[in-house]
C-alpha atoms as a PDB file:
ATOM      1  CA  UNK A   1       0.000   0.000   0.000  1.00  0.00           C
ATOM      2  CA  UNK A   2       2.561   2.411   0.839  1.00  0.00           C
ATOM      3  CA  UNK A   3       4.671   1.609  -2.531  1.00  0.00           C
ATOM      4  CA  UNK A   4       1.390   2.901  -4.298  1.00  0.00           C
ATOM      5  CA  UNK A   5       1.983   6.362  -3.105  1.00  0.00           C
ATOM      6  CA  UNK A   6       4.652   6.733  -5.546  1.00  0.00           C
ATOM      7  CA  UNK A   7       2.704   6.454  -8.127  1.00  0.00           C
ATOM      8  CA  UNK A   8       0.201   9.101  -7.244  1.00  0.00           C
ATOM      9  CA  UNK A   9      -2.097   5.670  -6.730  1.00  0.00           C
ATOM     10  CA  UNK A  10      -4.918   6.097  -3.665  1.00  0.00           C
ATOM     11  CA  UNK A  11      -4.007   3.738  -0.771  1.00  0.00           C
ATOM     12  CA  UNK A  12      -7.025   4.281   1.552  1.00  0.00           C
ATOM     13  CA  UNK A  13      -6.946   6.708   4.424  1.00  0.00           C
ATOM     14  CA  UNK A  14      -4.471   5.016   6.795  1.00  0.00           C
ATOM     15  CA  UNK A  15      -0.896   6.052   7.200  1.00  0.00           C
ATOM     16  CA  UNK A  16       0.420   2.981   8.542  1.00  0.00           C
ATOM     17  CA  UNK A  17       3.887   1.834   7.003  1.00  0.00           C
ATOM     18  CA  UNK A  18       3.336  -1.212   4.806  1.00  0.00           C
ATOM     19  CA  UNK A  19       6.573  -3.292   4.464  1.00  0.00           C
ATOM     20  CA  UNK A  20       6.583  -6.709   2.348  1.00  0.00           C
ATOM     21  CA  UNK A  21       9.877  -9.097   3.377  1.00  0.00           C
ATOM     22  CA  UNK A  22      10.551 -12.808   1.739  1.00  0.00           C
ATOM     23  CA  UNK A  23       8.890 -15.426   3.089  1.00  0.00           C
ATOM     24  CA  UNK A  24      11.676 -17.157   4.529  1.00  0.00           C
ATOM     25  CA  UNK A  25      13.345 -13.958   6.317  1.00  0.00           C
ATOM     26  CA  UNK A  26      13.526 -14.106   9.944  1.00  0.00           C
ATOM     27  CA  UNK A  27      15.043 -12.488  13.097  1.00  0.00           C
ATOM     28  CA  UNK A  28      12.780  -9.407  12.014  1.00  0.00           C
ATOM     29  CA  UNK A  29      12.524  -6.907  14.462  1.00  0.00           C
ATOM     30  CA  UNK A  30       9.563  -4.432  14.045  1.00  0.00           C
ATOM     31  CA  UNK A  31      10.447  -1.855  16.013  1.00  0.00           C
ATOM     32  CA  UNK A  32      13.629  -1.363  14.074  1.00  0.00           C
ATOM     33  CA  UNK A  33      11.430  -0.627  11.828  1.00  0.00           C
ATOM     34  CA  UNK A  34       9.232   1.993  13.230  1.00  0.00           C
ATOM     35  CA  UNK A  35       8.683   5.190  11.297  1.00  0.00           C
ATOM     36  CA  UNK A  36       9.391   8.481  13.341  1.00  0.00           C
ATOM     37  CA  UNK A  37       8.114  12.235  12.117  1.00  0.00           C
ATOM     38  CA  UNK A  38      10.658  13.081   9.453  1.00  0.00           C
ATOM     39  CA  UNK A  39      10.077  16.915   7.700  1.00  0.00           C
ATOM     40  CA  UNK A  40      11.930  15.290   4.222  1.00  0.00           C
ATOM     41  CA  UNK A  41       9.584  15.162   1.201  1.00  0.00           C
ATOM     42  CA  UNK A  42       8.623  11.749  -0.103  1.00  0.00           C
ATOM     43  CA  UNK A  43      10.099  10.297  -3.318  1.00  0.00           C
ATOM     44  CA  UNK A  44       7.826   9.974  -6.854  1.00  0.00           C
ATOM     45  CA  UNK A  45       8.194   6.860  -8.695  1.00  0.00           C
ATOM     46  CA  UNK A  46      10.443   7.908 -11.609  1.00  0.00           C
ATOM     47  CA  UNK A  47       7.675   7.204 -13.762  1.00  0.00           C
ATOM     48  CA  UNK A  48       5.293   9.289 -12.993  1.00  0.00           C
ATOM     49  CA  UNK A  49       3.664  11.655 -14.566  1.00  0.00           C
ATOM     50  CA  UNK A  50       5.067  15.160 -13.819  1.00  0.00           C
ATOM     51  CA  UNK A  51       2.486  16.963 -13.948  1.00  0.00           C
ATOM     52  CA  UNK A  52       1.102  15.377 -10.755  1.00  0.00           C
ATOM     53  CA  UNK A  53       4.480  15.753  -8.930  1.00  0.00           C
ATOM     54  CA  UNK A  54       4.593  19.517  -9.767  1.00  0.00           C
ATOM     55  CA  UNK A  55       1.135  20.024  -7.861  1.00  0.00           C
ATOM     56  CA  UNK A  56       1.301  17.290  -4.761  1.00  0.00           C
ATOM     57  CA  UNK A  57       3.385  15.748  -2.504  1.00  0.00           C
ATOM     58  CA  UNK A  58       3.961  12.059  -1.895  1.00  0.00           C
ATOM     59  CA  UNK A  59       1.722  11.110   1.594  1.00  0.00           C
ATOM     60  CA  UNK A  60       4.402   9.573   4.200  1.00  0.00           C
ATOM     61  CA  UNK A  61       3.744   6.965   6.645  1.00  0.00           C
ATOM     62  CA  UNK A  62       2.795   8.185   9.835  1.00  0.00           C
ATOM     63  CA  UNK A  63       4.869   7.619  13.358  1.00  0.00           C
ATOM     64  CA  UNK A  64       4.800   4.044  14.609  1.00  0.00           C
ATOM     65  CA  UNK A  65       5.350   0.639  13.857  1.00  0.00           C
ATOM     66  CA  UNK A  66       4.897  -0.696  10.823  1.00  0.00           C
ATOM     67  CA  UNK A  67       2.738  -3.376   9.422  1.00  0.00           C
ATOM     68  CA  UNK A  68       4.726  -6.417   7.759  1.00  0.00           C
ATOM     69  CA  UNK A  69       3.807  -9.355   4.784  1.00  0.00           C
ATOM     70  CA  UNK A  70       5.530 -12.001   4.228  1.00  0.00           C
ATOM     71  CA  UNK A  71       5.301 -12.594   0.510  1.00  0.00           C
ATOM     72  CA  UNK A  72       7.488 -14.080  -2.312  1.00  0.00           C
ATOM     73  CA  UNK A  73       9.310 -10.967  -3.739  1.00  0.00           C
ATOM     74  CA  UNK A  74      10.135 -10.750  -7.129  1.00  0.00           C
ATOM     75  CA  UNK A  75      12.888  -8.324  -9.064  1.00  0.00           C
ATOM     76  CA  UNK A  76      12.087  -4.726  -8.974  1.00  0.00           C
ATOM     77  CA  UNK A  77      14.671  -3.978 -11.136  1.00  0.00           C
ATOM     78  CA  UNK A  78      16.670  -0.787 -10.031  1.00  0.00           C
ATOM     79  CA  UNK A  79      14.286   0.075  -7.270  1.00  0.00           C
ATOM     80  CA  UNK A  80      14.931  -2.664  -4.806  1.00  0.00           C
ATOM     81  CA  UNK A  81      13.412  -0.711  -2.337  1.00  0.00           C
ATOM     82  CA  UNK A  82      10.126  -0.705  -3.673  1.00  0.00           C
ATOM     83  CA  UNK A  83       8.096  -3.365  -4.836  1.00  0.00           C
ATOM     84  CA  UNK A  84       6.702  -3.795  -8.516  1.00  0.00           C
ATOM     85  CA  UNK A  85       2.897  -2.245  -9.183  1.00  0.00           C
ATOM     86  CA  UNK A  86       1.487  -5.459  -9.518  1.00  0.00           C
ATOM     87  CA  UNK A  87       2.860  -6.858  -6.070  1.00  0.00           C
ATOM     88  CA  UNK A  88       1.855  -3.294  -4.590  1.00  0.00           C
ATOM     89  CA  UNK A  89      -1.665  -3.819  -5.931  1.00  0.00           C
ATOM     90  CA  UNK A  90      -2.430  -7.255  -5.050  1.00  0.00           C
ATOM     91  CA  UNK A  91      -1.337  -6.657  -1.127  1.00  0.00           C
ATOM     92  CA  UNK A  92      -3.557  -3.383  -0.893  1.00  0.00           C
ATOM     93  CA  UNK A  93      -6.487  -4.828  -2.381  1.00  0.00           C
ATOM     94  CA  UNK A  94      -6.148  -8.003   0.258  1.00  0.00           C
ATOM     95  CA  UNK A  95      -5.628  -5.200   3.051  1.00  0.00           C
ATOM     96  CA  UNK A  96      -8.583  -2.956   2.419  1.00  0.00           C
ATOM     97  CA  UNK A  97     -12.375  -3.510   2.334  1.00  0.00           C
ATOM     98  CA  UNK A  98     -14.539  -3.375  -1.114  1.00  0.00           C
ATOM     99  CA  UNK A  99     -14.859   0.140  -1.636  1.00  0.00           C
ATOM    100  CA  UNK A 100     -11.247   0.920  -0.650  1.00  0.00           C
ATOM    101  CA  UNK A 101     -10.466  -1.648  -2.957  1.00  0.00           C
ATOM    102  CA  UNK A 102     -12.212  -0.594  -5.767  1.00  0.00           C
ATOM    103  CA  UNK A 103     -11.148   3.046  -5.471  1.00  0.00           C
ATOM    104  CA  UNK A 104      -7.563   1.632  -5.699  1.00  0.00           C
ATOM    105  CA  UNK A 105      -7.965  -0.033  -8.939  1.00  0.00           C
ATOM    106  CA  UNK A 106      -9.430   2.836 -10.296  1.00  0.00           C
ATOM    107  CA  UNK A 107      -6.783   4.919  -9.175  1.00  0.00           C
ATOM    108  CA  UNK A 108      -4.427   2.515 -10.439  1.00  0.00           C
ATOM    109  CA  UNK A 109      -6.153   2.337 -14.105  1.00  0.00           C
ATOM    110  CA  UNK A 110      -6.705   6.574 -13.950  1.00  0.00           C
ATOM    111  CA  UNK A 111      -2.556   7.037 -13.307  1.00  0.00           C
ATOM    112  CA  UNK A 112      -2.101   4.552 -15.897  1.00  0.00           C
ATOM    113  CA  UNK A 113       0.128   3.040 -13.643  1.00  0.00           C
ATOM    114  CA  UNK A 114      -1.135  -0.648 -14.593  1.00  0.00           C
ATOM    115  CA  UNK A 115      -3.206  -1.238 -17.814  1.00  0.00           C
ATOM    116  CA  UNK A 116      -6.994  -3.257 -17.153  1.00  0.00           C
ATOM    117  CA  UNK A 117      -5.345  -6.600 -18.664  1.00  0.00           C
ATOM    118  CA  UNK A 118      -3.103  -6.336 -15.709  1.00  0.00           C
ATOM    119  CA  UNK A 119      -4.981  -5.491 -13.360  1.00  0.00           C
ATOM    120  CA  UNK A 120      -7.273  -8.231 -14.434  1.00  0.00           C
ATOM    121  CA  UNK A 121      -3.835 -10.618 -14.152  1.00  0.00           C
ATOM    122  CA  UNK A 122      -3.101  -9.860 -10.304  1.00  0.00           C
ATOM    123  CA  UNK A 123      -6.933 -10.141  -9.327  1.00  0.00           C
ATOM    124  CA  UNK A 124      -7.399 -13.296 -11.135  1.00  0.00           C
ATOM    125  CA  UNK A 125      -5.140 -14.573  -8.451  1.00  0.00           C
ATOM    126  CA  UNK A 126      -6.990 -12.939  -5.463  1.00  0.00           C
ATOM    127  CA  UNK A 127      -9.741 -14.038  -3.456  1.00  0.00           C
ATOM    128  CA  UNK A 128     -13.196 -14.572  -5.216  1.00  0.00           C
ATOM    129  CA  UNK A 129     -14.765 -11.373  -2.792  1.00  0.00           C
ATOM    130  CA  UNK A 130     -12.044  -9.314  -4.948  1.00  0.00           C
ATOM    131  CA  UNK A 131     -12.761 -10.612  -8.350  1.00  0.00           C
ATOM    132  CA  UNK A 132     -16.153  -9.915  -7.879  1.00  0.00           C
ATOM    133  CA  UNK A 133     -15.023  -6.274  -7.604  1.00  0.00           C
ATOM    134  CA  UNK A 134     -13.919  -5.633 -11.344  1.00  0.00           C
ATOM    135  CA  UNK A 135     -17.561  -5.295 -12.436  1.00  0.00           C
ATOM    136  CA  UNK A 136     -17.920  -2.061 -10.037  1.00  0.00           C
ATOM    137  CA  UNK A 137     -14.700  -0.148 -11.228  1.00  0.00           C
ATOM    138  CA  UNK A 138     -15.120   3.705 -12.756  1.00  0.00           C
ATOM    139  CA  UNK A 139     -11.326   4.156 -13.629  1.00  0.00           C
ATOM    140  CA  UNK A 140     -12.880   7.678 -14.841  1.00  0.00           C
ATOM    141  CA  UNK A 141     -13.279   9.054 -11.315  1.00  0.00           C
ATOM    142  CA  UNK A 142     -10.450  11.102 -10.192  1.00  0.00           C
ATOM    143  CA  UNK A 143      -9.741  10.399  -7.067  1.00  0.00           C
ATOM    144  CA  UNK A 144     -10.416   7.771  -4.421  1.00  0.00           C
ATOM    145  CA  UNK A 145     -13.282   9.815  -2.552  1.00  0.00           C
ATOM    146  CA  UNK A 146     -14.659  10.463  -5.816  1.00  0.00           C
ATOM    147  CA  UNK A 147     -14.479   6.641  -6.430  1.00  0.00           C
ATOM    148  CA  UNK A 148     -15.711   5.783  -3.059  1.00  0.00           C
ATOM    149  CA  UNK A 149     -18.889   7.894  -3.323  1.00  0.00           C
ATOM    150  CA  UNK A 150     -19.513   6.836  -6.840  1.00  0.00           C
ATOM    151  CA  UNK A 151     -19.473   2.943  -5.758  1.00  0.00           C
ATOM    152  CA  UNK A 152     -21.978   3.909  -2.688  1.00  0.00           C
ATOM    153  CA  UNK A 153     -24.111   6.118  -4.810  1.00  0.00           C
ATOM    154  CA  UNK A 154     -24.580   2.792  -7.066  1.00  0.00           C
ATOM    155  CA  UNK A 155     -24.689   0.494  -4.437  1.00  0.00           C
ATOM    156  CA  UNK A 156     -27.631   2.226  -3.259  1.00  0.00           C
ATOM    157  CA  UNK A 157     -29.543   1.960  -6.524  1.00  0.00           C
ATOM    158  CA  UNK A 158     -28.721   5.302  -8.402  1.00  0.00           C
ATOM    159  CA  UNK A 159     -27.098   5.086 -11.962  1.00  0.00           C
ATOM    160  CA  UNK A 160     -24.290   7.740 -11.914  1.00  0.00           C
ATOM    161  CA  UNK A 161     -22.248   8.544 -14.785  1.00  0.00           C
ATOM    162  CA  UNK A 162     -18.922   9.505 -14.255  1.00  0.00           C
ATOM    163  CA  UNK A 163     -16.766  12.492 -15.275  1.00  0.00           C
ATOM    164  CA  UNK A 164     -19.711  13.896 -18.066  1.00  0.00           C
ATOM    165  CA  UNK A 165     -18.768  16.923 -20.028  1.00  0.00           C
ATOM    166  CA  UNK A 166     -21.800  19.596 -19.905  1.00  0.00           C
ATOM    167  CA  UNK A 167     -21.724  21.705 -22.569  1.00  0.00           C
ATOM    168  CA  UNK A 168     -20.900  25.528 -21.591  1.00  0.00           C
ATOM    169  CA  UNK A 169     -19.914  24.067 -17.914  1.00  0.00           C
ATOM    170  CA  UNK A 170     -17.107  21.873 -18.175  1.00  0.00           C
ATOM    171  CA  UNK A 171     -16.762  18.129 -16.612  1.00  0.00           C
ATOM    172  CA  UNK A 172     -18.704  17.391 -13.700  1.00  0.00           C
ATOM    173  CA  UNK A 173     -17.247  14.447 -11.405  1.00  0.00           C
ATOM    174  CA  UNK A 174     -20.571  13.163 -12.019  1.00  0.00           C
ATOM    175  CA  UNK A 175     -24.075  12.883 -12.811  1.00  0.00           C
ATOM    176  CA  UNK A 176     -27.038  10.798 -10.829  1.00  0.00           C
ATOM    177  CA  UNK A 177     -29.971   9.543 -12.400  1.00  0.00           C
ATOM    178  CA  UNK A 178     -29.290  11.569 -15.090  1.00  0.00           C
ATOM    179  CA  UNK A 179     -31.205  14.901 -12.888  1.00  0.00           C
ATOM    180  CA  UNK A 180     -28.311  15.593  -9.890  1.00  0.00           C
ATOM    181  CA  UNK A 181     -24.629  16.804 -10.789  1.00  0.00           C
ATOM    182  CA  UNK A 182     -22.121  16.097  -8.270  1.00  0.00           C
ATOM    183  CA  UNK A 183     -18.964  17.202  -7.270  1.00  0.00           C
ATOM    184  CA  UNK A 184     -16.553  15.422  -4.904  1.00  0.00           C
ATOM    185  CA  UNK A 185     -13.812  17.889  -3.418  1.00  0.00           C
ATOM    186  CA  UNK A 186     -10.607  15.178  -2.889  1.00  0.00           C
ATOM    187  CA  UNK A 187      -8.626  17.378  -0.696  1.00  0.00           C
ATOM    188  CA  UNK A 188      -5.237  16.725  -2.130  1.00  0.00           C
ATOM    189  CA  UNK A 189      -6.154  17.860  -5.938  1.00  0.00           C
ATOM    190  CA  UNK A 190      -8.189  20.675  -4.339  1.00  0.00           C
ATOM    191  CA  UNK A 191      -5.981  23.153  -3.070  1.00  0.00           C
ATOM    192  CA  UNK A 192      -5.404  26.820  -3.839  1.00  0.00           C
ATOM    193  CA  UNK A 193      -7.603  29.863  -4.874  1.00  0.00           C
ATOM    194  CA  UNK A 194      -7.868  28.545  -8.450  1.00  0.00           C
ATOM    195  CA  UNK A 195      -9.044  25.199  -7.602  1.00  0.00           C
ATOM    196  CA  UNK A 196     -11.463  26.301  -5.702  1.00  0.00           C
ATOM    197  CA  UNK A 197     -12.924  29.184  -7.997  1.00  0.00           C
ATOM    198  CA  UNK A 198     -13.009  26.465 -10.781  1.00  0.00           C
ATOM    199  CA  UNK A 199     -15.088  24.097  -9.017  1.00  0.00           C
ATOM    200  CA  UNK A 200     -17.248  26.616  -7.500  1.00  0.00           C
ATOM    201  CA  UNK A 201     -17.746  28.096 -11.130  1.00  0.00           C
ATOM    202  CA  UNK A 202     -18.816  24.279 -12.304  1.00  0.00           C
ATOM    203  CA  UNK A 203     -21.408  23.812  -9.855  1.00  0.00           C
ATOM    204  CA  UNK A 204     -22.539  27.357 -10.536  1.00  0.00           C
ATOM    205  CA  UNK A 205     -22.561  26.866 -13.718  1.00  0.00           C
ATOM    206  CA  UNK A 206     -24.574  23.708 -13.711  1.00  0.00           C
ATOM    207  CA  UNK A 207     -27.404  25.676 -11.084  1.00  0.00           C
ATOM    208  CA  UNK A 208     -27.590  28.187 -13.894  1.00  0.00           C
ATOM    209  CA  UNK A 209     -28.547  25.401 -16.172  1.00  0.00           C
ATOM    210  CA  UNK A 210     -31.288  24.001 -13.874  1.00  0.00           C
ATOM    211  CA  UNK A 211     -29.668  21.055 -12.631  1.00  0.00           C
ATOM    212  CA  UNK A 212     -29.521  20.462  -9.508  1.00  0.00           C
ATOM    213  CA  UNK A 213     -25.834  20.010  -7.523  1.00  0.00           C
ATOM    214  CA  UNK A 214     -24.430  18.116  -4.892  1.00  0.00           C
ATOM    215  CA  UNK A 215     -20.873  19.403  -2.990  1.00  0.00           C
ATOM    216  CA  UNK A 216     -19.235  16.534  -1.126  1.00  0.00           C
ATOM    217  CA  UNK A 217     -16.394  16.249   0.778  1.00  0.00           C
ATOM    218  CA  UNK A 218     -14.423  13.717   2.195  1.00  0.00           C
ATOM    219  CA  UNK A 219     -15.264  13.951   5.866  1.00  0.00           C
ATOM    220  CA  UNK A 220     -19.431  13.811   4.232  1.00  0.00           C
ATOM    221  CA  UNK A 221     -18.000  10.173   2.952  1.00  0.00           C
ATOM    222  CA  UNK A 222     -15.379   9.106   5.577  1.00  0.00           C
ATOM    223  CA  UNK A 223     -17.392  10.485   8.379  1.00  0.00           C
ATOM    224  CA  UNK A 224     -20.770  11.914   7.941  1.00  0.00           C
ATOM    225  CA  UNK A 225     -22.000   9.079   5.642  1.00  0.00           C
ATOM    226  CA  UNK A 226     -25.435   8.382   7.187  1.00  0.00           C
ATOM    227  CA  UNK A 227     -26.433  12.241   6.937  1.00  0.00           C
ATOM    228  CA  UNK A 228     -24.728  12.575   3.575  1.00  0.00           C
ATOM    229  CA  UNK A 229     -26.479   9.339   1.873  1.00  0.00           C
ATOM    230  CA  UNK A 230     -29.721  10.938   3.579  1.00  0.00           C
ATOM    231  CA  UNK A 231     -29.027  14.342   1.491  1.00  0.00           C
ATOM    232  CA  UNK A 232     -28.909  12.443  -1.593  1.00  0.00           C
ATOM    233  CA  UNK A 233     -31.664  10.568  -1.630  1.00  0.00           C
ATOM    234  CA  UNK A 234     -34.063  13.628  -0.785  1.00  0.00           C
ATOM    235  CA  UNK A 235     -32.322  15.690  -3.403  1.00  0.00           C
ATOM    236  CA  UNK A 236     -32.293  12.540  -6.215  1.00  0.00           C
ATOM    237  CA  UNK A 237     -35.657  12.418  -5.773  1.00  0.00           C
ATOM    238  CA  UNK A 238     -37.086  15.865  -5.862  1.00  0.00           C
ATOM    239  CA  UNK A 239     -35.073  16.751  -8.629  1.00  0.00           C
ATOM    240  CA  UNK A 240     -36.842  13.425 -10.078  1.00  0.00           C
ATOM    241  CA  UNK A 241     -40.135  14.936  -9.045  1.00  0.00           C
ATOM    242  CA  UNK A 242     -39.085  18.265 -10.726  1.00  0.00           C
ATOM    243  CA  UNK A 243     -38.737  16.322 -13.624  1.00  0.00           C
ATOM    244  CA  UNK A 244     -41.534  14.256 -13.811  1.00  0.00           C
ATOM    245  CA  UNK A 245     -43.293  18.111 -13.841  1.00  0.00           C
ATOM    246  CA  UNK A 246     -41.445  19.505 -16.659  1.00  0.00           C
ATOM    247  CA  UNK A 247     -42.187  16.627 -18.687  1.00  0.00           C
ATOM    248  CA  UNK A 248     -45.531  14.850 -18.104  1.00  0.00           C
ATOM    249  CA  UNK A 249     -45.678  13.813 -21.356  1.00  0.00           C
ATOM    250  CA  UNK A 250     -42.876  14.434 -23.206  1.00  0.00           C
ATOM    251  CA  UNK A 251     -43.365  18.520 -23.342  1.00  0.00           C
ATOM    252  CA  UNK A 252     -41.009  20.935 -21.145  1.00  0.00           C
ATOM    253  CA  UNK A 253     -43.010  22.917 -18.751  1.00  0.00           C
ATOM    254  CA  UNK A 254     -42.623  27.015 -19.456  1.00  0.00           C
ATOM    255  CA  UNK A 255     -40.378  29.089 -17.589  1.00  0.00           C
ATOM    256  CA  UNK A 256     -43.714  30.931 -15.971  1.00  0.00           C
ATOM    257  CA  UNK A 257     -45.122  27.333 -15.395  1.00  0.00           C
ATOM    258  CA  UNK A 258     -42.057  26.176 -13.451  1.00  0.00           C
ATOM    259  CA  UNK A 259     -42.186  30.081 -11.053  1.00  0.00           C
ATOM    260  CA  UNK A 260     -45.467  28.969 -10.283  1.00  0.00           C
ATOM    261  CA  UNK A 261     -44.742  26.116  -9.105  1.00  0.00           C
ATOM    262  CA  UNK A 262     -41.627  26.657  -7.413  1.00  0.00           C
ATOM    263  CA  UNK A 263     -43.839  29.576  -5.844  1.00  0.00           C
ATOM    264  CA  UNK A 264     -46.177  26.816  -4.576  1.00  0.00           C
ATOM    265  CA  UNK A 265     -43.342  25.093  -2.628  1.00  0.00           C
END
C-alpha cells in the first residue's frame, strides 16, 4: 500500500507503514522498523507523470510501527526498495475492504500506472470477494473519494455517470440519475484559490442550467455518511419529481409554469 503512493495511486486513508519481506526472512525486528516524524519530502516513482508531482506531494507513513507481509518478492529492477505495481496492488487490495479496494484499482487504471489486462492478471489470483469487484470499477473518477462515493451512490440503486462533459460548464465528477450533478472535493487535488474558484464556477454553472448540484467532501463520505447518503436521496428524488413536472408527457413545462410552481413550494 505504501509503494502505491509513488505512483500518485490512492491507498485508503491510513498512514500505517506497509513493508513486504521474503517469506523465509527471519530475526525481524519491528520496532527497528518503526517510522518516526521526518520533515523530508517523499520520493515519486520515476515514472510518474510530472504533472502530478509539480502540484502534490507524496503522503508519508505516519509515526509508529509498521505493518509487515511475508510474501514471495520478485525483481524490482533498479528500485529494490520498492516493490513492482502489480505486487503493490495485489497486497492493498487483500488489506482494504470493497470500496477501498475498488477506489484503488481505479486509481491505479486513472494514473495509468497498470493497464486493465493487468490489473485483471493480479486479481485473477486474489480471493473470489475481490474478483467480484472488477464489475464495479469507474477508472474515470479522479480520485479515491470520488471513487468511493460513486461505488456507494450505485450500491444504493442510483445510476451515476462519471466524469460527463456539460456543454458551456465543463466536466462534472458526475451525474445521478441523469437529474443531480455532483462534485466530490478530494482534498489533495483541491488546493489553492484557483481550484477552488473552478469548481465553484462548475457547480454554478450547472445551477444556472437548472440542474440540480451536490458538494461533497471527504469527511461527508469518511465520516458523515449516514447524513450525507440521507441528502442524496431527498435531493435525487425531488429533482426526479421536478422532472416528472417539466415533462408529463414528453413537453417541457414554461419558464412561468415552473415560477409557479416553485412559488407553490
Amino acid at each position: 500500500m505504501s509503494a502505491l503512493r509513488r505512483w500518485g495511486v490512492w491507498s485508503g486513508v491510513g498512514d500505517t507503514l506497509h513493508i513486504q519481506v521474503a517469506a523465509n526472512a527471519a530475526r525481524l525486528r519491528r520496532e527497528a522498523g518503526r517510522s518516526s516524524s521526518s520533515t523530508a519530502r517523499g520520493v515519486w516513482h520515476p515514472s510518474i507523470d510530472p504533472q502530478l508531482t509539480a502540484t502534490s506531494e507524496v503522503r508519508l507513513a505516519g509515526v509508529g510501527e509498521p505493518t509487515v507481509h511475508w510474501n514471495e518478492l520478485t525483481g524490482t529492477g533498479g528500485l529494490d526498495w520498492i516493490v513492482s505495481p502489480g505486487q503493490a496492488l495485489a497486497q492493498a487490495l487483500l488489506c482494504q475492504d470493497d470500496e477501498h479496494a475498488i477506489a484503488c484499482m481505479d486509481s491505479i487504471l486513472r494514473r495509468g500506472v497498470l493497464k486493465r489486462i493487468e490489473v485483471e492478471r493480479v486479481v485473477a489470483a486474489l480471493p473470489h470477494r475481490i474478483r467480484g469487484l472488477l464489475t464495479e470499477l469507474t477508472p474515470e473518477a479522479d480520485s479515491g473519494w470520488e471513487s468511493i462515493f460513486i461505488t456507494r451512490v450505485r450500491r444504493g440503486g442510483y445510476s451515476v455517470v462519471a466524469q460527463p462533459e456539460v456543454v458551456g460548464v465543463g466536466r462534472l465528477d458526475g451525474i445521478i440519475e441523469d437529474c443531480v450533478g455532483f462534485e466530490v472535493n478530494g482534498m489533495e487535488f483541491h488546493s489553492g484559490n484557483e481550484a477552488v474558484l473552478r469548481d465553484t464556477g462548475r457547480v454554478l454553472g450547472a445551477q444556472g442550467l437548472g440542474m440540480m448540484m451536490l458538494t461533497v467532501n471527504p469527511p461527508h463520505i469518511h465520516t458523515h455518511w449516514k447524513s450525507t447518503w440521507a441528502t442524496v436521496v431527498r435531493v435525487v428524488e425531488d429533482a426526479q419529481a421536478l422532472r416528472a413536472l417539466r415533462h408529463p408527457r414528453g413537453v417541457p413545462l414554461t419558464d412561468a409554469e415552473l415560477a409557479h410552481i416553485s412559488g407553490q413550494n
